[in-house]
Protein backbone atom coordinates (compact mmCIF):
# COMPACT_ATOMS: atom_id res chain seq x y z
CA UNK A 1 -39.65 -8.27 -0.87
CA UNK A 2 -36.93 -9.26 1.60
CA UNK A 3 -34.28 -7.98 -1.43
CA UNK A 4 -36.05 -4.20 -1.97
CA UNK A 5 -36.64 -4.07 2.25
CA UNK A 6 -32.75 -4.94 2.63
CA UNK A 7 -31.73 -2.25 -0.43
CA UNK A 8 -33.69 0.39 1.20
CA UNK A 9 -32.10 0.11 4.36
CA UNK A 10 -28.62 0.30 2.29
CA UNK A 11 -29.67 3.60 1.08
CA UNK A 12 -30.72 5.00 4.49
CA UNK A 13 -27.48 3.71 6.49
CA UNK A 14 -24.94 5.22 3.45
CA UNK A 15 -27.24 8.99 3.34
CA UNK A 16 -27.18 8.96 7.11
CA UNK A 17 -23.02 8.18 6.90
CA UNK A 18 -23.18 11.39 4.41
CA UNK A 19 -24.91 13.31 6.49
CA UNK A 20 -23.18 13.20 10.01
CA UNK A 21 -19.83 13.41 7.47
CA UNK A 22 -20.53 16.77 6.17
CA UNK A 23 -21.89 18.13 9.73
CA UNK A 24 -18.52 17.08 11.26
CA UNK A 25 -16.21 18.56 8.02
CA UNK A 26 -18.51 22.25 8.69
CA UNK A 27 -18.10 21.98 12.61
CA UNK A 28 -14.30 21.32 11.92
CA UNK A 29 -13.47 24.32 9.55
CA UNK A 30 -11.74 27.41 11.30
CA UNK A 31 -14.25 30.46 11.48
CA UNK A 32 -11.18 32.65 10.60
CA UNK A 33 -10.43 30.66 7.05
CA UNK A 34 -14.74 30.98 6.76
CA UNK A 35 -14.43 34.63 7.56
CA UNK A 36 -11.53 35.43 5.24
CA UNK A 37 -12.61 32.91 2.26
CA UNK A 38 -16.28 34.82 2.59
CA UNK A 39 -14.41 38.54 2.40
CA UNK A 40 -12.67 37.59 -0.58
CA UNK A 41 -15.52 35.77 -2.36
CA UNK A 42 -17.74 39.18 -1.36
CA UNK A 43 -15.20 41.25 -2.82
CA UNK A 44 -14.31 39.51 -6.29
CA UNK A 45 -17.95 39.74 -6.15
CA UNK A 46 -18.37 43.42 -5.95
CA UNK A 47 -14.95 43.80 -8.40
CA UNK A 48 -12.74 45.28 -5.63
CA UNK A 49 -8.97 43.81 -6.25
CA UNK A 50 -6.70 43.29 -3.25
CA UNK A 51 -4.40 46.00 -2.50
CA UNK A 52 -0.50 45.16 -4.45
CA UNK A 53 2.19 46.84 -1.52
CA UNK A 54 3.99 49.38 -3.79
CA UNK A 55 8.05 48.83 -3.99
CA UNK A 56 9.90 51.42 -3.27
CA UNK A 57 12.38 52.65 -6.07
CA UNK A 58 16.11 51.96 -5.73
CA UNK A 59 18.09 55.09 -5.52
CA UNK A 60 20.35 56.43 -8.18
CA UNK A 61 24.02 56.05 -7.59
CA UNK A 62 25.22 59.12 -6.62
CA UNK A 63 28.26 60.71 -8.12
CA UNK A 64 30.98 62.29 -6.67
CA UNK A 65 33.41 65.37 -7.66
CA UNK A 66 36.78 65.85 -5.74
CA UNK A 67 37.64 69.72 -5.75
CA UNK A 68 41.26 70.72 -7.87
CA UNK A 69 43.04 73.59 -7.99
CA UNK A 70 41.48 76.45 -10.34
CA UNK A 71 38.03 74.85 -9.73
CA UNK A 72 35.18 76.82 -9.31
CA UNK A 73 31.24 75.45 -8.46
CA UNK A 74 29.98 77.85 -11.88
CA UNK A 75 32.86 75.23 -13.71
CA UNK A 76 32.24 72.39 -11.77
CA UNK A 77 28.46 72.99 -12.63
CA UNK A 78 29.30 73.64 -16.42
CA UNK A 79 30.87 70.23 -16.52
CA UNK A 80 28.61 68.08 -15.21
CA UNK A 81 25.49 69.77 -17.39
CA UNK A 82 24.24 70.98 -14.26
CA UNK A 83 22.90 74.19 -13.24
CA UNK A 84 24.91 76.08 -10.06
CA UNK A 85 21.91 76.35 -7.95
CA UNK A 86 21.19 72.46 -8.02
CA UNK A 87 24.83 71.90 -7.09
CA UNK A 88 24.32 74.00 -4.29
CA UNK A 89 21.65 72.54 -2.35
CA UNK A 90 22.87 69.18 -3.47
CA UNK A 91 25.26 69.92 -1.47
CA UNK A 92 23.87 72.32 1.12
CA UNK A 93 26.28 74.94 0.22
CA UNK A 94 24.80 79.00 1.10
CA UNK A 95 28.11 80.79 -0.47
CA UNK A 96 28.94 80.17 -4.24
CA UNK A 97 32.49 81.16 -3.71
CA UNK A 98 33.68 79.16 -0.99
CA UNK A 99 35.11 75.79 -2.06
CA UNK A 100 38.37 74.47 -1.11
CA UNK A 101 41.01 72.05 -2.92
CA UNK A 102 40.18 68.44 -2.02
CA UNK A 103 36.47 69.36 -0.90
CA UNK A 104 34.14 66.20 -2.69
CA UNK A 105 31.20 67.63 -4.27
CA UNK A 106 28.06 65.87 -4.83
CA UNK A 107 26.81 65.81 -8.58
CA UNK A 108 23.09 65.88 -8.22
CA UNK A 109 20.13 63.80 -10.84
CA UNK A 110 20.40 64.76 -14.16
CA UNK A 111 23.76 65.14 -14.05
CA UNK A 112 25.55 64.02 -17.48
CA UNK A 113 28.86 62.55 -17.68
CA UNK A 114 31.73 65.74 -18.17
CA UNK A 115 31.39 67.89 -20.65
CA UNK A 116 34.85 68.26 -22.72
CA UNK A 117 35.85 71.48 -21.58
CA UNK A 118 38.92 73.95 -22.80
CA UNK A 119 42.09 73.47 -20.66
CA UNK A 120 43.44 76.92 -20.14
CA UNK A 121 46.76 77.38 -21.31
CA UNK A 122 49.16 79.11 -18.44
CA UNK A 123 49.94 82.96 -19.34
CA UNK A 124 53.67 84.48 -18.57
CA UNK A 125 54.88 84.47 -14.97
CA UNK A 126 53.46 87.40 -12.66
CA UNK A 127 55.89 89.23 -10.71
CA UNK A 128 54.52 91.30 -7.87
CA UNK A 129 55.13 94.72 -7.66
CA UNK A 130 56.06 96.72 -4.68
CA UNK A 131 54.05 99.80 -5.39
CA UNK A 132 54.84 102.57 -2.06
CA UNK A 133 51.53 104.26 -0.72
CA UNK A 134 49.58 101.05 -1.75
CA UNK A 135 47.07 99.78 0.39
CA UNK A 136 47.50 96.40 2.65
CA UNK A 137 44.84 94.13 1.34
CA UNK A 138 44.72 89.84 1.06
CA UNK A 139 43.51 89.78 -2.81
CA UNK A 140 46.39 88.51 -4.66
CA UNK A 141 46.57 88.50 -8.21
CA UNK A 142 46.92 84.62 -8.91
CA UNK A 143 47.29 84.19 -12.77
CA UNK A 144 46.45 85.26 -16.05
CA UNK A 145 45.28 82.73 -18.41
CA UNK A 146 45.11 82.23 -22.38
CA UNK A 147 46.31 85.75 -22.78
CA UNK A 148 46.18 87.46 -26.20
CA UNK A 149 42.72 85.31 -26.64
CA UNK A 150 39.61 87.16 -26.30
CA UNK A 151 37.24 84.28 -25.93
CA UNK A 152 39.51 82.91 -23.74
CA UNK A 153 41.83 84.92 -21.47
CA UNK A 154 41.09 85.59 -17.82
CA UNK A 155 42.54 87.16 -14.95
CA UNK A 156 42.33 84.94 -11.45
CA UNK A 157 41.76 86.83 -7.95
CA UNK A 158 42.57 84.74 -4.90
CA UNK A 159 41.79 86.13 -1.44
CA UNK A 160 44.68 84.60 0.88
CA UNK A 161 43.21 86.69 4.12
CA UNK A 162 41.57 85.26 7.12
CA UNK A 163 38.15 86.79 6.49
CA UNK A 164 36.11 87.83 3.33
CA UNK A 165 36.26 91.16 1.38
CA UNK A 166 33.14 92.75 -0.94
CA UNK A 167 34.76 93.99 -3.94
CA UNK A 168 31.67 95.87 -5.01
CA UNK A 169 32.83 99.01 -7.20
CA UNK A 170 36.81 97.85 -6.83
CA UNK A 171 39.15 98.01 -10.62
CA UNK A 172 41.01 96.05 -12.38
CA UNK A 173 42.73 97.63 -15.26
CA UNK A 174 45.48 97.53 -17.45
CA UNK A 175 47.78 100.11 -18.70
CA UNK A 176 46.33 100.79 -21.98
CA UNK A 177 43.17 102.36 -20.16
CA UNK A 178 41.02 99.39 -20.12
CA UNK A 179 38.96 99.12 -16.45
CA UNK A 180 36.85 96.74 -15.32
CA UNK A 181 34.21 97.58 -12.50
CA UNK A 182 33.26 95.09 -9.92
CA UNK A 183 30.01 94.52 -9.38
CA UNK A 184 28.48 93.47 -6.00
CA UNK A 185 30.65 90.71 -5.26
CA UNK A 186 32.01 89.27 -1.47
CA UNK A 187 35.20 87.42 -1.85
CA UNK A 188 35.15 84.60 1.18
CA UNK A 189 38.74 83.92 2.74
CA UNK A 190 40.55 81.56 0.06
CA UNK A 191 38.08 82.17 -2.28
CA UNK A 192 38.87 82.59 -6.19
CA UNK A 193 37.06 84.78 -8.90
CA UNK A 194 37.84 84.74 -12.72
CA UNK A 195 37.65 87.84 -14.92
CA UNK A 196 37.09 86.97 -18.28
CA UNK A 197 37.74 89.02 -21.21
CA UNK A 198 34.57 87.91 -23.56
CA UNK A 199 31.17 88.14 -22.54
CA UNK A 200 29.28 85.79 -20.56
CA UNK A 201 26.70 85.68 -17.24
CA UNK A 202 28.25 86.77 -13.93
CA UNK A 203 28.33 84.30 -11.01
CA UNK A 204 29.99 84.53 -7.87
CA UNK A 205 33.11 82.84 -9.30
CA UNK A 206 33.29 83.87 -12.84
CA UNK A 207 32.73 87.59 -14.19
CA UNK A 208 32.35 88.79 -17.75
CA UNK A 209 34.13 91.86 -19.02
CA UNK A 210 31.87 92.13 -22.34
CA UNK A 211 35.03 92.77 -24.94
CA UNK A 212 36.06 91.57 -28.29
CA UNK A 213 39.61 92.21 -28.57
CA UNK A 214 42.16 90.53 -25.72
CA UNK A 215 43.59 92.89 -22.86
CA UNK A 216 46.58 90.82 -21.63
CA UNK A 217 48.22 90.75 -25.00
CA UNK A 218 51.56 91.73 -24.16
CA UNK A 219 54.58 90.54 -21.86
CA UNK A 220 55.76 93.32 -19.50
CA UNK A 221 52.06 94.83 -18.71
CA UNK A 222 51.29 95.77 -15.36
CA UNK A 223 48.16 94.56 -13.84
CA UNK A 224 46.46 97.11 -10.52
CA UNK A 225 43.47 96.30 -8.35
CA UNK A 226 42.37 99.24 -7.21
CA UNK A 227 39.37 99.63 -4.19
CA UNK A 228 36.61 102.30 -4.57
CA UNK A 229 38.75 105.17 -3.86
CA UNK A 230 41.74 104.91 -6.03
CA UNK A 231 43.93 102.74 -3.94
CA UNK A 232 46.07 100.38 -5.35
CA UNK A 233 45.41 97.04 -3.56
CA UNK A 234 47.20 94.79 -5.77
CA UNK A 235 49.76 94.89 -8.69
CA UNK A 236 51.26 92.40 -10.59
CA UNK A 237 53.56 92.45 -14.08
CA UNK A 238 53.76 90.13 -16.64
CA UNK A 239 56.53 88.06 -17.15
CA UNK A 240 57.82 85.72 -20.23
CA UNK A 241 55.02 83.35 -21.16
CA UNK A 242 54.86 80.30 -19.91
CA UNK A 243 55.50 77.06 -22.24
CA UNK A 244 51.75 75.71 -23.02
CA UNK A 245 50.72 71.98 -22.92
């Protein structure tokens, strides 16, 4: 008897040891660990998932054009497999015509790496020609290049003047009775435009003449820009040809 009264009390002393244990560990734990453990056992419960922060994407590098001579943005555009109006308001530009030499243009997404592109062969010298009675006007007649091909050729406009010009129903002809009409068109100060022979889509830097046969195809022809009323504004004559590439 004294063995089973001493084995009982055992048992009693090591439960009540339990006991005040577990009350002290549950007093102890922080209500905020409680509180948060609880949330996130309610909601695996209910099969909500806890939120993932989204990371932001890394930009694209951006690529850079630097502006040479003969450039234009429709070019610049062709090149890079771009249209003109994303190059424009990638790089906030309003007027299509107005870049300058040096200027750093910003390619924008989706850009592709240059396109191979035809480098124009130089056409004879131009001389300029004093022509008495014609008009003062800024529009020089820069170049003509490729002549004698049709897909190729082009006359270049430059305006040198300190403000813009709209060329809208001026001429550009030869002597052989071939005129081109401009269409509405506003040359800013240095700004260039290229006539081209062939056919094509107009922009404000390149214009499309629609033939099939070249224009400039001989040395000694005489170039005129005229202005709406019949004014010569510019004349130039074509020299020896220049030695290609």
């Amino acid at each position: 008897m004294l063995v089973i009264g001493n084995a009982v009390l055992s048992l009693v002393i090591s439960l009540t040891v339990v006991l005040v244990f577990e009350r002290y560990r549950t007093s102890s734990a922080s209500p905020a660990a409680t509180s948060t453990l609880a949330e996130a056992t309610a909601a695996s419960a209910l099969g909500e998932s806890t939120p993932i922060t989204a990371l932001e994407a890394t930009p694209a590098p951006v690529a850079t054009y630097v502006v040479k001579s003969g450039d234009s943005l429709g070019s610049v555009a062709a090149r890079f497999g771009v249209t003109l109006d994303a190059l424009l308001d990638a790089n906030g530009i309003d007027n299509a015509n107005y870049i300058v030499v040096g200027q750093a243009l910003v390619i924008p997404s989706g850009g592709t790496a240059p396109v191979p592109t035809h480098t124009p062969r130089p056409g004879p010298t131009l001389a300029a020609v004093s022509t008495p009675g014609s008009g003062e006007s800024p529009i020089a007649i820069e170049a003509v290049m490729d002549p004698g091909e049709p897909a190729l050729e082009h006359v270049r406009l430059v305006n040198r003047g300190t403000q813009g010009i709209a060329l809208d129903g001026w001429v550009l002809e030869d002597e052989d009775g071939h005129a081109f009409v401009f269409p509405n068109l506003f040359l800013w100060r240095n700004g260039t435009v290229n006539v081209h022979t062939t056919s094509g889509n107009d922009s404000a830097t390149d214009l499309y003449w629609g033939l099939t046969e070249a224009v400039w195809d001989r040395s000694d022809e005489t170039i005129r820009l005229l202005n709406p009323t019949g004014e010569v504004m510019a004349e130039a004559q074509l020299g020896e040809p220049n030695a290609g590439p």
